[in-house]
Each structure stands twice: as structure tokens, then as C-alpha cells.
Protein backbone atom coordinates (compact mmCIF):
# COMPACT_ATOMS: atom_id res chain seq x y z
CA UNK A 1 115.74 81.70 121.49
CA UNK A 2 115.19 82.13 118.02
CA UNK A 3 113.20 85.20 116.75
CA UNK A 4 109.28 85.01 115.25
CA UNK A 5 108.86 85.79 111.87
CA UNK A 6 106.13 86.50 109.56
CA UNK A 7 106.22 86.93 106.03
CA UNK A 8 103.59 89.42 104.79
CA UNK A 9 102.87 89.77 100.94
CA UNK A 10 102.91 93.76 99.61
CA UNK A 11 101.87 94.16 95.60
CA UNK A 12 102.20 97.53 94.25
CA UNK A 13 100.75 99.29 91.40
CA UNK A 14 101.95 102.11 89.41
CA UNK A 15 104.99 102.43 92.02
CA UNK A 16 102.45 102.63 94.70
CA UNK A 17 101.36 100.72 97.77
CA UNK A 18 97.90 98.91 96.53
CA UNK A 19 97.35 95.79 98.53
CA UNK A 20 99.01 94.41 101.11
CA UNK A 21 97.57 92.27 104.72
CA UNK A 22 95.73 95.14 106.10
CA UNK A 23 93.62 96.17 103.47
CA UNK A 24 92.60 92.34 102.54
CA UNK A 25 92.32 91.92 106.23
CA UNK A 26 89.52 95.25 106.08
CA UNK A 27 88.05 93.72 103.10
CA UNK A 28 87.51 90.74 104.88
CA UNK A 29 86.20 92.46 107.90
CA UNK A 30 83.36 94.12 106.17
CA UNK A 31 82.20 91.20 104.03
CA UNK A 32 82.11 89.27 107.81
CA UNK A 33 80.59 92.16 109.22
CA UNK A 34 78.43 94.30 106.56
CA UNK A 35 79.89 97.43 107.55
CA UNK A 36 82.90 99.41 106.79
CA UNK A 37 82.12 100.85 110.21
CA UNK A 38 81.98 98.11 112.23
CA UNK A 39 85.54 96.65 110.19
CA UNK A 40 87.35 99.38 111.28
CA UNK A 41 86.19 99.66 114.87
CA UNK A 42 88.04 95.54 114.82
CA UNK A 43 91.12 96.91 113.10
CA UNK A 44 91.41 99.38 115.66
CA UNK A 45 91.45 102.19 113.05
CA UNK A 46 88.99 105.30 112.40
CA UNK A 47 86.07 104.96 110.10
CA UNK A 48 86.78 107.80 108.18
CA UNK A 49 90.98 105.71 107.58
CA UNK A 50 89.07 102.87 106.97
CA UNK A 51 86.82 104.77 103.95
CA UNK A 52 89.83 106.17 102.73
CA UNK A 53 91.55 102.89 102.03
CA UNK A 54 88.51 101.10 100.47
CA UNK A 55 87.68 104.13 98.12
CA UNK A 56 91.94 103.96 96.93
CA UNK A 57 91.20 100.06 96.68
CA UNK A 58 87.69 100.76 94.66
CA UNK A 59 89.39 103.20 92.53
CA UNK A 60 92.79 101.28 91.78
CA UNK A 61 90.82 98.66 90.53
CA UNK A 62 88.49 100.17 88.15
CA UNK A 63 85.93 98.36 89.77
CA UNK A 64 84.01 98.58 93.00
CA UNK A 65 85.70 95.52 95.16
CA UNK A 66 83.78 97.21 98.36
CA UNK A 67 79.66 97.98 97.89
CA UNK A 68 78.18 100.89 99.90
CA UNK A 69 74.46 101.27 100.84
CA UNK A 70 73.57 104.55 102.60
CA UNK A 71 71.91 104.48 105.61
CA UNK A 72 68.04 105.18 105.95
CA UNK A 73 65.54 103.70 108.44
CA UNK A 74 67.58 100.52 108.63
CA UNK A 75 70.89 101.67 108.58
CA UNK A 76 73.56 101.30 105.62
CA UNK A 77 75.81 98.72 104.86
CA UNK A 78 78.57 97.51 102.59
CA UNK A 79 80.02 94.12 101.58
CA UNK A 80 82.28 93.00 99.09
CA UNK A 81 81.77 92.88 95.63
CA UNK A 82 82.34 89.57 93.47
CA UNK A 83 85.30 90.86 91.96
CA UNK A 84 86.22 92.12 95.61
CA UNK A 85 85.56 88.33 96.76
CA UNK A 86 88.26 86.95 94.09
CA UNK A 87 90.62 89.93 94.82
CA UNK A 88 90.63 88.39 98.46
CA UNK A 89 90.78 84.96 97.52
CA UNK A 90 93.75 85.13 94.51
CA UNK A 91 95.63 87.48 97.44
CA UNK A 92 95.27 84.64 99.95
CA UNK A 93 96.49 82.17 97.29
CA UNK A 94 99.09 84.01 96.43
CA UNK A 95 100.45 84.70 100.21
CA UNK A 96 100.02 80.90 101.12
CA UNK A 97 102.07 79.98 98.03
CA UNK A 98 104.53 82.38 99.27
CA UNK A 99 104.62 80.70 103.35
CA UNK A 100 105.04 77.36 101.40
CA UNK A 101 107.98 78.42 99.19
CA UNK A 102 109.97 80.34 101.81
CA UNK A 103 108.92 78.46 104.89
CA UNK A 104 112.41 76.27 105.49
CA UNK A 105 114.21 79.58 104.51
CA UNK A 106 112.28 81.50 107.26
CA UNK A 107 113.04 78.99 109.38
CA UNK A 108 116.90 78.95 108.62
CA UNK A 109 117.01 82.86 109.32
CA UNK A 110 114.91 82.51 112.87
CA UNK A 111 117.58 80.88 113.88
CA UNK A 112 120.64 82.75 112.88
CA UNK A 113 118.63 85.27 115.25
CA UNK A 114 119.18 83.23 117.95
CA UNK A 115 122.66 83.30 117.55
């Protein structure tokens, strides 16, 4: 039986770890959701992890791609910036172009695990 395999796109910055599936997966969660909170209770992560990553993602930009409203009588909330909204969408792009490319290759080395 051959092996599943995913192919997950990883871009670094500056020698660094900057985007990868997880944070464009919180991203996403929080512009679903409104709440940075509520996007890291689905991930299954803390809130203060999930902070942590979107201030390193607001700050490696240069631009806020995650907006932040305190709370006050009706609570706080975040979403995603337009320039967060395009970093999501040009990172989806770029990891379906990716699938496409290396699909049959994927494919060819799922089953040499089956061997």
C-alpha cells in the first residue's frame, strides 16, 4: 500500500521561518472567525502561541496583515487586513501551482513506498 503524501509550501525570510501552512491556515481562521482567540482554540494551540505568530507575521511584513480591536463592552476582535487578504491568496496560488507541478512526481514516490 503506497504511502500518503502531502506537499506543504515553507517561504523563508532573512534565513528564517516566515510563512508556511499553519500560519496562513491561522490567518484564515481569524478572518472566518473575527478572533485571534477563537482561531487558535480551532488550531488546537494557546492564544497567547497564536498572538505570538501573528505579531512575527505583522512585523515581518512591515505591515499589519492581522487587525486587532481591544475588547470593551462588546468584546474585541481582529480580522485580516487587505494586504493580509492577498498575502493569503498569492500563498494559496503559489501552493496550488506547486500540487500541479509535482503532482505525477508525488505520485511516482508514493509508490516506491509501497515497495
Amino acid at each position: 500500500m503506497a504511502m500518503e503524501m502531502r506537499l506543504t509550501l515553507r517561504l523563508d525570510m532573512g534565513g528564517e521561518h516566515a510563512l508556511g501552512v499553519g500560519k496562513v491556515r491561522l490567518m484564515e481562521l481569524i478572518e472566518e472567525s473575527g478572533s485571534i482567540s477563537r482561531a487558535a482554540k480551532e488550531m488546537g494551540m494557546s492564544y497567547r502561541r497564536a498572538w505570538l505568530l501573528v505579531n512575527d507575521l505583522n512585523q515581518r511584513f512591515g505591515t499589519p496583515l492581522v487587525e486587532t480591536q481591544r475588547g470593551g463592552g462588546g468584546g474585541g476582535g481582529a480580522a485580516l487586513s487587505e494586504t493580509g487578504r492577498d498575502v493569503v491568496t498569492l500563498y494559496r496560488r503559489m501552493e496550488k501551482a506547486c500540487l500541479e507541478a509535482n503532482g505525477q512526481a508525488m505520485e511516482e514516490l508514493a509508490a516506491l513506498t509501497a515497495r
